[in-house]
C-alpha atoms as a PDB file:
ATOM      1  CA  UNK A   1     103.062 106.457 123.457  1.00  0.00           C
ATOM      2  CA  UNK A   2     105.466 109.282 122.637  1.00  0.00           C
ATOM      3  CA  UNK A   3     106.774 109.731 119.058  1.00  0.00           C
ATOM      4  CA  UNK A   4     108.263 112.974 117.167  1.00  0.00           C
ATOM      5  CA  UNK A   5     107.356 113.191 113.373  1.00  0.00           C
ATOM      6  CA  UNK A   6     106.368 115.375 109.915  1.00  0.00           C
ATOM      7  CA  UNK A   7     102.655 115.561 109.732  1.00  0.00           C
ATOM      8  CA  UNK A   8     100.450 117.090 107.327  1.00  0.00           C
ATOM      9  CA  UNK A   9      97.132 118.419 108.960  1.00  0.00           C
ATOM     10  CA  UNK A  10      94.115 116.960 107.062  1.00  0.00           C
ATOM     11  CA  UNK A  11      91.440 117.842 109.512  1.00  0.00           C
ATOM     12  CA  UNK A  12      90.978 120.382 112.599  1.00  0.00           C
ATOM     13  CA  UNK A  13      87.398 120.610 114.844  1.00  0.00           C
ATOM     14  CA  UNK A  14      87.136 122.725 117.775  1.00  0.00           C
ATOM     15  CA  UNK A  15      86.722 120.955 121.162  1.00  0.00           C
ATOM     16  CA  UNK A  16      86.440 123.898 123.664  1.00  0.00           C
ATOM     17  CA  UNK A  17      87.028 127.348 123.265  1.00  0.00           C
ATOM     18  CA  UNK A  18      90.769 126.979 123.886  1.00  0.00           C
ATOM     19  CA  UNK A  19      91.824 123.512 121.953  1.00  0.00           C
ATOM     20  CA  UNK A  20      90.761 121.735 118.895  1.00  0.00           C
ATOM     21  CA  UNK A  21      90.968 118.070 117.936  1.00  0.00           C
ATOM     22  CA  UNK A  22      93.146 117.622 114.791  1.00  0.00           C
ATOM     23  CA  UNK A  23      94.111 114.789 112.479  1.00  0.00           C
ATOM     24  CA  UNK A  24      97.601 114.350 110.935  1.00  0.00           C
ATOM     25  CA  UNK A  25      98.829 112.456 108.462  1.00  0.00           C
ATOM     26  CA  UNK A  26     102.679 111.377 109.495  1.00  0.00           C
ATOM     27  CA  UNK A  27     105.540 110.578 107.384  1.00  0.00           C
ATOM     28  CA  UNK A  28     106.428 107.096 109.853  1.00  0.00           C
ATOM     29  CA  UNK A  29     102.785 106.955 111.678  1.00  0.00           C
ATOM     30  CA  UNK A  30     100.375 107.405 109.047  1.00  0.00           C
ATOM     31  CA  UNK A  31      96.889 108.729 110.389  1.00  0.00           C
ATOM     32  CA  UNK A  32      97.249 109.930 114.272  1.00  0.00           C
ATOM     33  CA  UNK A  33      94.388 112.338 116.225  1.00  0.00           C
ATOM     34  CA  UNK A  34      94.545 114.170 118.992  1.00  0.00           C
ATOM     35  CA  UNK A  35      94.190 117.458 120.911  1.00  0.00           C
ATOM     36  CA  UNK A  36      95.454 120.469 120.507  1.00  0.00           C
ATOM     37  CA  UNK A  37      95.834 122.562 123.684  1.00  0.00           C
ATOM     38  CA  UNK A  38      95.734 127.176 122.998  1.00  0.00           C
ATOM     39  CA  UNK A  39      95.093 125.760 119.223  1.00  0.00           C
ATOM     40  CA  UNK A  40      92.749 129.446 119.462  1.00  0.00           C
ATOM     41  CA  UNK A  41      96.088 131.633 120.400  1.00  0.00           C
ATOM     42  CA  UNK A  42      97.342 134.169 117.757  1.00  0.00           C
ATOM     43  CA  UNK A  43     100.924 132.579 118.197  1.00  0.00           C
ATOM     44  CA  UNK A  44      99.132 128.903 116.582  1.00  0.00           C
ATOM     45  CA  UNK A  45      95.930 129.400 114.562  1.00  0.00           C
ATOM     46  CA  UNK A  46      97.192 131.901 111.799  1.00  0.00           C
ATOM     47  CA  UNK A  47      98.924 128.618 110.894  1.00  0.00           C
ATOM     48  CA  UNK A  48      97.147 126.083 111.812  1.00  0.00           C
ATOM     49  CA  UNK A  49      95.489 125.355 108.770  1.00  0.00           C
ATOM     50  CA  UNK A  50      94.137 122.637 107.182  1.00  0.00           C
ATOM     51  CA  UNK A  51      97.162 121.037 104.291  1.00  0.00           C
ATOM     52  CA  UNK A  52     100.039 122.949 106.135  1.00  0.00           C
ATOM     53  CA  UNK A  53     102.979 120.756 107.021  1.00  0.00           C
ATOM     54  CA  UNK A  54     104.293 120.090 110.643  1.00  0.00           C
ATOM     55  CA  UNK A  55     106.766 119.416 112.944  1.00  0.00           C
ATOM     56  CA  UNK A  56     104.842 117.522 115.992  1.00  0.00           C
ATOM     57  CA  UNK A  57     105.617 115.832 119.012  1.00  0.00           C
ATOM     58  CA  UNK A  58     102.598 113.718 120.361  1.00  0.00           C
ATOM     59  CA  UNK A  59     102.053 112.281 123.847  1.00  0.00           C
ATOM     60  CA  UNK A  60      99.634 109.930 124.984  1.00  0.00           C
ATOM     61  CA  UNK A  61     100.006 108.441 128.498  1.00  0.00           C
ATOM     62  CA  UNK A  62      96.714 106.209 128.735  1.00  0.00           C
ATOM     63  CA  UNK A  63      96.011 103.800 125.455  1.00  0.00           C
ATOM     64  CA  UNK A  64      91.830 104.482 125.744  1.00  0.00           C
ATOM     65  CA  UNK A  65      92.389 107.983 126.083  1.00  0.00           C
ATOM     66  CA  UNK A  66      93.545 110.948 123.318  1.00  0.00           C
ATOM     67  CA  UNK A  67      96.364 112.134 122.949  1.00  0.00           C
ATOM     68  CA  UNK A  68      97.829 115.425 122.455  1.00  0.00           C
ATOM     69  CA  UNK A  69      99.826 117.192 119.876  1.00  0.00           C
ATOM     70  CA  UNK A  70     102.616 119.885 120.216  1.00  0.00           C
ATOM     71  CA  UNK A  71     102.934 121.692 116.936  1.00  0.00           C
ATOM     72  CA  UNK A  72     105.249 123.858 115.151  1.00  0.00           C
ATOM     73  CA  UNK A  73     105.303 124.886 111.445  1.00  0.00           C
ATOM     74  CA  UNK A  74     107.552 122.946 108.940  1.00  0.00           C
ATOM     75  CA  UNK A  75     105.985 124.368 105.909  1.00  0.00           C
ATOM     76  CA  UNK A  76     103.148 126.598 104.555  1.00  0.00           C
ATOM     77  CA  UNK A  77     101.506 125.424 101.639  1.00  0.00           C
ATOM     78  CA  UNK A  78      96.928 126.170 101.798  1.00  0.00           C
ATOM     79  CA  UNK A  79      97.491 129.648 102.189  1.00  0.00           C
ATOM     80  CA  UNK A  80      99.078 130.068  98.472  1.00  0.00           C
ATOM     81  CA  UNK A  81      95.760 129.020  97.262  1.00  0.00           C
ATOM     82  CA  UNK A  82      93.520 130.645  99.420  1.00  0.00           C
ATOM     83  CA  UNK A  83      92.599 132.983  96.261  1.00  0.00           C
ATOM     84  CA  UNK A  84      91.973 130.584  93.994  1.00  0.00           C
ATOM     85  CA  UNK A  85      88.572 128.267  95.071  1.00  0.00           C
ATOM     86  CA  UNK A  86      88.758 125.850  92.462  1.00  0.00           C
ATOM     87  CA  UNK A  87      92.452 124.799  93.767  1.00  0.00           C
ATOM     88  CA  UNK A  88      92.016 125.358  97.258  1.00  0.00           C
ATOM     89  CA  UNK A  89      88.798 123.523  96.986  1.00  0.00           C
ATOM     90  CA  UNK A  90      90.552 120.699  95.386  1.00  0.00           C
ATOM     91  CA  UNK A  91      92.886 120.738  98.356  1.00  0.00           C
ATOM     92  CA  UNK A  92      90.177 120.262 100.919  1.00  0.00           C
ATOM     93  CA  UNK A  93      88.667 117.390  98.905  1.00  0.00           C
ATOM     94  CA  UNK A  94      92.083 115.390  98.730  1.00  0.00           C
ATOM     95  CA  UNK A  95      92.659 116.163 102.435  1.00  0.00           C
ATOM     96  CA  UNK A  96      89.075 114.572 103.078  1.00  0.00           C
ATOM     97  CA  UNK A  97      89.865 111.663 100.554  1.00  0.00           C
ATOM     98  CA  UNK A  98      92.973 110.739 102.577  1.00  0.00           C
ATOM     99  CA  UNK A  99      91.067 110.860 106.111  1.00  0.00           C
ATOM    100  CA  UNK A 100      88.001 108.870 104.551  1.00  0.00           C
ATOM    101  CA  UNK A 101      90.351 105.981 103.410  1.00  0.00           C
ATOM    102  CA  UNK A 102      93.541 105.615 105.821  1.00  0.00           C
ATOM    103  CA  UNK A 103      93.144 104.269 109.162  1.00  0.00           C
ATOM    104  CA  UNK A 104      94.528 105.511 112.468  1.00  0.00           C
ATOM    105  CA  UNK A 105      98.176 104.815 113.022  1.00  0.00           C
ATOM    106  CA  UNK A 106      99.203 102.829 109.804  1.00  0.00           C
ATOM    107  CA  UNK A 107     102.066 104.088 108.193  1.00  0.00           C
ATOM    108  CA  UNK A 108     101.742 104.804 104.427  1.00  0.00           C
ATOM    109  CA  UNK A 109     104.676 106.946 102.978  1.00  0.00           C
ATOM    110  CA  UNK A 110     103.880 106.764  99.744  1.00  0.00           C
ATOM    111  CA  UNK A 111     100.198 108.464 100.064  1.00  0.00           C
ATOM    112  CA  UNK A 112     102.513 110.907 102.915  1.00  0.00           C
ATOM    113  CA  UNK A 113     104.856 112.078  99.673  1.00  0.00           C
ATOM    114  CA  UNK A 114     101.249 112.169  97.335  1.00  0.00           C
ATOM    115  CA  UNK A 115     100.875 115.077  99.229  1.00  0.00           C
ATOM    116  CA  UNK A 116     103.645 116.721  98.346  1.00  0.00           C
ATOM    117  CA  UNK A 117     102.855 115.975  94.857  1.00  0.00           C
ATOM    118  CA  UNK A 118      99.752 117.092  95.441  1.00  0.00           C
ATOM    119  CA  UNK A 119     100.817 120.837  95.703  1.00  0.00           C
ATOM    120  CA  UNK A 120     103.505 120.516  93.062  1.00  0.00           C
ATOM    121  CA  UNK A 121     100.988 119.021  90.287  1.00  0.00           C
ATOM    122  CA  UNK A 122      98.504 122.284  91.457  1.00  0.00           C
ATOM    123  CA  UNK A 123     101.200 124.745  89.786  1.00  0.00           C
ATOM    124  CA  UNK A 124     101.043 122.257  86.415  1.00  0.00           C
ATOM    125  CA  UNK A 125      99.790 123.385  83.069  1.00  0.00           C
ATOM    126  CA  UNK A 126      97.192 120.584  83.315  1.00  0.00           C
ATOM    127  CA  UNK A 127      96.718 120.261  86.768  1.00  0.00           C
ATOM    128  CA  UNK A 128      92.917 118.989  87.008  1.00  0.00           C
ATOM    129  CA  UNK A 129      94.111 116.592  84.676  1.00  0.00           C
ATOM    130  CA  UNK A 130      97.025 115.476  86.527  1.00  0.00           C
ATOM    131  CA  UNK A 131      95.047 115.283  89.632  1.00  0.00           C
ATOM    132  CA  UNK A 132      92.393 113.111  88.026  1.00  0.00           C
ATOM    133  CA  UNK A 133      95.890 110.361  87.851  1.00  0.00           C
ATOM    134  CA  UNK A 134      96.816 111.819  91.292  1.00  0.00           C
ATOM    135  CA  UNK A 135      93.428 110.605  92.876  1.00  0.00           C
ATOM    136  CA  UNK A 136      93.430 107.233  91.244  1.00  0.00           C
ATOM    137  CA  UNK A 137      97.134 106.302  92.660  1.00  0.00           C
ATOM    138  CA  UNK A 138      95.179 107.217  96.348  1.00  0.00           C
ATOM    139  CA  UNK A 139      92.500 105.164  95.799  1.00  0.00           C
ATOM    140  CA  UNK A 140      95.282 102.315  94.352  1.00  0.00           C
ATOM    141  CA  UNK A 141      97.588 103.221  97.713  1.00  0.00           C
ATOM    142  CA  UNK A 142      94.670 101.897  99.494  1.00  0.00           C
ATOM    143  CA  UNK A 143      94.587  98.682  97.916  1.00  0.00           C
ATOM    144  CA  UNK A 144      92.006  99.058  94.860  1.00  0.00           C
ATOM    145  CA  UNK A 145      93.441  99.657  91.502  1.00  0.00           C
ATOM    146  CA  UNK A 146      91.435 100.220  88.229  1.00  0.00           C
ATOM    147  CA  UNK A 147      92.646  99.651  84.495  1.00  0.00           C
ATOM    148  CA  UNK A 148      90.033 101.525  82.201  1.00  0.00           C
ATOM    149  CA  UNK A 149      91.445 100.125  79.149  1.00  0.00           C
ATOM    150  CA  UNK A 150      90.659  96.727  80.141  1.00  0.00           C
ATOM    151  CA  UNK A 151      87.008  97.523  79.849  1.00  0.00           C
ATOM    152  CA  UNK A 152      86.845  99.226  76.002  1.00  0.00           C
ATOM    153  CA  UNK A 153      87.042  97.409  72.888  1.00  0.00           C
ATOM    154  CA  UNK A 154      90.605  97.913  71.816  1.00  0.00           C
ATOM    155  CA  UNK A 155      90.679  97.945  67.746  1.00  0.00           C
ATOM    156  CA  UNK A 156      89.044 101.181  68.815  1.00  0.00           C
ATOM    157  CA  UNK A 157      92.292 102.456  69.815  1.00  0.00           C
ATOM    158  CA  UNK A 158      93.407 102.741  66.270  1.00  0.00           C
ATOM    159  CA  UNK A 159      90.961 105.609  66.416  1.00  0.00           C
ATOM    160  CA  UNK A 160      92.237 109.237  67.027  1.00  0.00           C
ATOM    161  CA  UNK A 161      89.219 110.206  69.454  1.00  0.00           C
ATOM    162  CA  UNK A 162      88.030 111.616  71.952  1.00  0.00           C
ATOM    163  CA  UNK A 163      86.561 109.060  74.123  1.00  0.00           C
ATOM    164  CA  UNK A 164      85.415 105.232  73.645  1.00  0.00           C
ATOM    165  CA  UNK A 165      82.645 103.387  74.485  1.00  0.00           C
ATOM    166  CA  UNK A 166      83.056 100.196  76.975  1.00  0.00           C
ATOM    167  CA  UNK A 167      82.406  96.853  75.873  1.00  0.00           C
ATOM    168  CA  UNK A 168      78.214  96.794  77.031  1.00  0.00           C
ATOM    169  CA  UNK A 169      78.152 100.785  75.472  1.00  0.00           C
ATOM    170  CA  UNK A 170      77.014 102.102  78.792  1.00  0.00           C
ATOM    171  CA  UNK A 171      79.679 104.672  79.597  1.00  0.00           C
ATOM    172  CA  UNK A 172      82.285 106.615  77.596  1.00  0.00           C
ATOM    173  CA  UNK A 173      85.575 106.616  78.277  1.00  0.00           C
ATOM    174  CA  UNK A 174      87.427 109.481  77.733  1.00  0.00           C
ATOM    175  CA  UNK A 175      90.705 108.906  75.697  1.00  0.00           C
ATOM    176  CA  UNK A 176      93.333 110.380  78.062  1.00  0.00           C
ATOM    177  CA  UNK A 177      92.289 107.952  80.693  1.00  0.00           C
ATOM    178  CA  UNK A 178      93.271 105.383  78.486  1.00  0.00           C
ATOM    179  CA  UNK A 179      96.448 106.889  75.944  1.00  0.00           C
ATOM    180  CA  UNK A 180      98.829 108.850  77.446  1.00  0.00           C
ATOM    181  CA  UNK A 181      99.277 111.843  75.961  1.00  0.00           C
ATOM    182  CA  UNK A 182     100.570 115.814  76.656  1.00  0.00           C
ATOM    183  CA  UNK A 183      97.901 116.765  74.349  1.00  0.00           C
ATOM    184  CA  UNK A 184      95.315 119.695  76.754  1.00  0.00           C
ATOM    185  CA  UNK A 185      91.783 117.770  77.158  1.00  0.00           C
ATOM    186  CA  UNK A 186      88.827 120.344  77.362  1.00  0.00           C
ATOM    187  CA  UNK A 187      86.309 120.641  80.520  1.00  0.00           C
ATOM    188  CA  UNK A 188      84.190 118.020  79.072  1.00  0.00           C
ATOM    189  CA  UNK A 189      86.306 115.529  78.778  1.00  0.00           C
ATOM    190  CA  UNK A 190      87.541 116.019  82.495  1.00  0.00           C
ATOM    191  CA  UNK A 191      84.750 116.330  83.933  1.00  0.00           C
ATOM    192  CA  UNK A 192      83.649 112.864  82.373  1.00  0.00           C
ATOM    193  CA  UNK A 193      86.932 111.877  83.878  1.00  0.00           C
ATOM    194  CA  UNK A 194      86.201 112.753  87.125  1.00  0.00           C
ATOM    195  CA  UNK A 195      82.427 111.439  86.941  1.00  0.00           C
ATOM    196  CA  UNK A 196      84.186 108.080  86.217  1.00  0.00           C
ATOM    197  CA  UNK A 197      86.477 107.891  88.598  1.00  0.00           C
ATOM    198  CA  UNK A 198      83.801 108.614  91.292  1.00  0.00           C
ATOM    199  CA  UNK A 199      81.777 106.233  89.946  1.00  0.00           C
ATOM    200  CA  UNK A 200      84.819 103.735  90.309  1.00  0.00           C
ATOM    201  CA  UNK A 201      85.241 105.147  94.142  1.00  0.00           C
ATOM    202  CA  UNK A 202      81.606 104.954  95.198  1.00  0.00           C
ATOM    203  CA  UNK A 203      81.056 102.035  94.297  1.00  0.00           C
ATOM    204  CA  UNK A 204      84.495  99.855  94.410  1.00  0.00           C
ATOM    205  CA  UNK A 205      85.566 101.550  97.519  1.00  0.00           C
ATOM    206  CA  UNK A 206      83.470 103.289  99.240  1.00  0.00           C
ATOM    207  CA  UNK A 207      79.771 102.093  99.538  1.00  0.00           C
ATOM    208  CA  UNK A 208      81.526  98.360 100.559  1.00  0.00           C
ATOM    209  CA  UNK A 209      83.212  99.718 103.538  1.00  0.00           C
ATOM    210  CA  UNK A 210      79.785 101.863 104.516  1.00  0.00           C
ATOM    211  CA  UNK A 211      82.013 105.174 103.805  1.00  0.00           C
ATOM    212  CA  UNK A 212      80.024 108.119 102.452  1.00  0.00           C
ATOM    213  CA  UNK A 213      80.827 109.451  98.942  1.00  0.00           C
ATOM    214  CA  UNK A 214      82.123 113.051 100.456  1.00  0.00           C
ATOM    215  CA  UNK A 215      80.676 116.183  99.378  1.00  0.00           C
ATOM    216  CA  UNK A 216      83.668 118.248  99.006  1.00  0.00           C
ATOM    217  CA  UNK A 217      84.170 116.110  95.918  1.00  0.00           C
ATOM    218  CA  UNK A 218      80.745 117.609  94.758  1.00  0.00           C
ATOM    219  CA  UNK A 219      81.647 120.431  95.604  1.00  0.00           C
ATOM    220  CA  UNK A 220      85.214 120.904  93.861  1.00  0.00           C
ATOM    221  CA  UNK A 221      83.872 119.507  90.661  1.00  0.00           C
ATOM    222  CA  UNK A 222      80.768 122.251  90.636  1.00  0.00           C
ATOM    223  CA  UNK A 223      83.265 124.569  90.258  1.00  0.00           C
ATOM    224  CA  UNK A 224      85.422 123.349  87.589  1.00  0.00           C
END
């Protein structure tokens, strides 16, 4: 199989000292691996990171064996962030989210152009809030979509707060899940955002297809 195509690189792991193995995620090929041959040279890895869009050509003459990627840079994008943690953080997680839920060679343009809305929603006003929406259209790409205000009790919506309760009073809900609104939402109220939405990952999505919740989700949100 030979194709040419736009990739975004979502993961990279060394194979030998000279190549790595490295996932893409194509515009017209979805999720494709393969190798990377001199991926250590000066002339490729000052590029070749992680979230940084490509031109590639990949080759791969026998079915059961990998492939192999040429590569040359369409468009920098990680290295903008590189000084702030909490964003470039958040870039590593969504990366991971999209390898964790696509499947090799199964095109998916719309989750391909999320990340390009990925990076423009990062230079937003209220851009954790944003990608809170961001992260729920991924997980709905992949074929599981969630509703929260089918689970509160709705004459509570003629309420101006914060969050409401579901219909059993376990959880809260915060508001902006549920009303849109341009209105800024403090760090508690995302981070209960994001603690529900995990929730809704783990255990819609996730622990049914025996997929570990990933730790760079852990991880972004510790620093928020």
């Amino acid at each position: 199989m030979k194709f040419e195509d736009k990739g975004f690189l979502i993961s990279k792991n060394k194979y030998n000292e000279n190549s790595a193995i490295a996932e893409f995620f194509t515009e017209n090929h979805g999720k494709v691996s393969g190798l990377i041959f001199g991926a250590s040279s000066v002339k490729i890895k000052s590029f070749l990171l992680a979230g940084n869009l490509f031109n590639i050509q990949f080759n791969s003459k026998i079915s059961n064996r990998a492939g192999y990627f040429k590569v040359e840079i369409e468009k920098i994008y990680t290295p903008h962030f590189l000084d702030n943690k909490i964003k470039l953080s958040c870039i590593l997680y969504s990366l991971n989210l999209i390898k964790i839920l696509t499947v090799e060679n199964q095109s998916n343009k719309n989750i391909f152009n999320q990340l390009f809305n990925l990076y423009a929603l990062l230079n937003t006003k209220n851009w954790i809030k944003n990608f809170i929406f961001w992260e729920l259209e991924i997980i709905k790409l992949v074929g599981y979509d969630i509703n929260f205000s089918n689970y509160i009790n709705h004459d509570e919506l003629k309420n101006d707060q914060s969050h409401f309760l579901t219909f059993d009073g376990s959880k809260s809900i915060p508001s902006f899940l549920i009303k849109s609104s341009n209105n800024d939402v403090n760090n508690d109220e995302l981070k209960d955002g994001l603690k529900l939405v995990g929730d809704f990952l783990n255990k819609s999505v996730l622990i049914p297809n025996n997929i570990n919740y990933p730790l760079s989700r852990n991880e972004f949100i510790k620093l928020i």
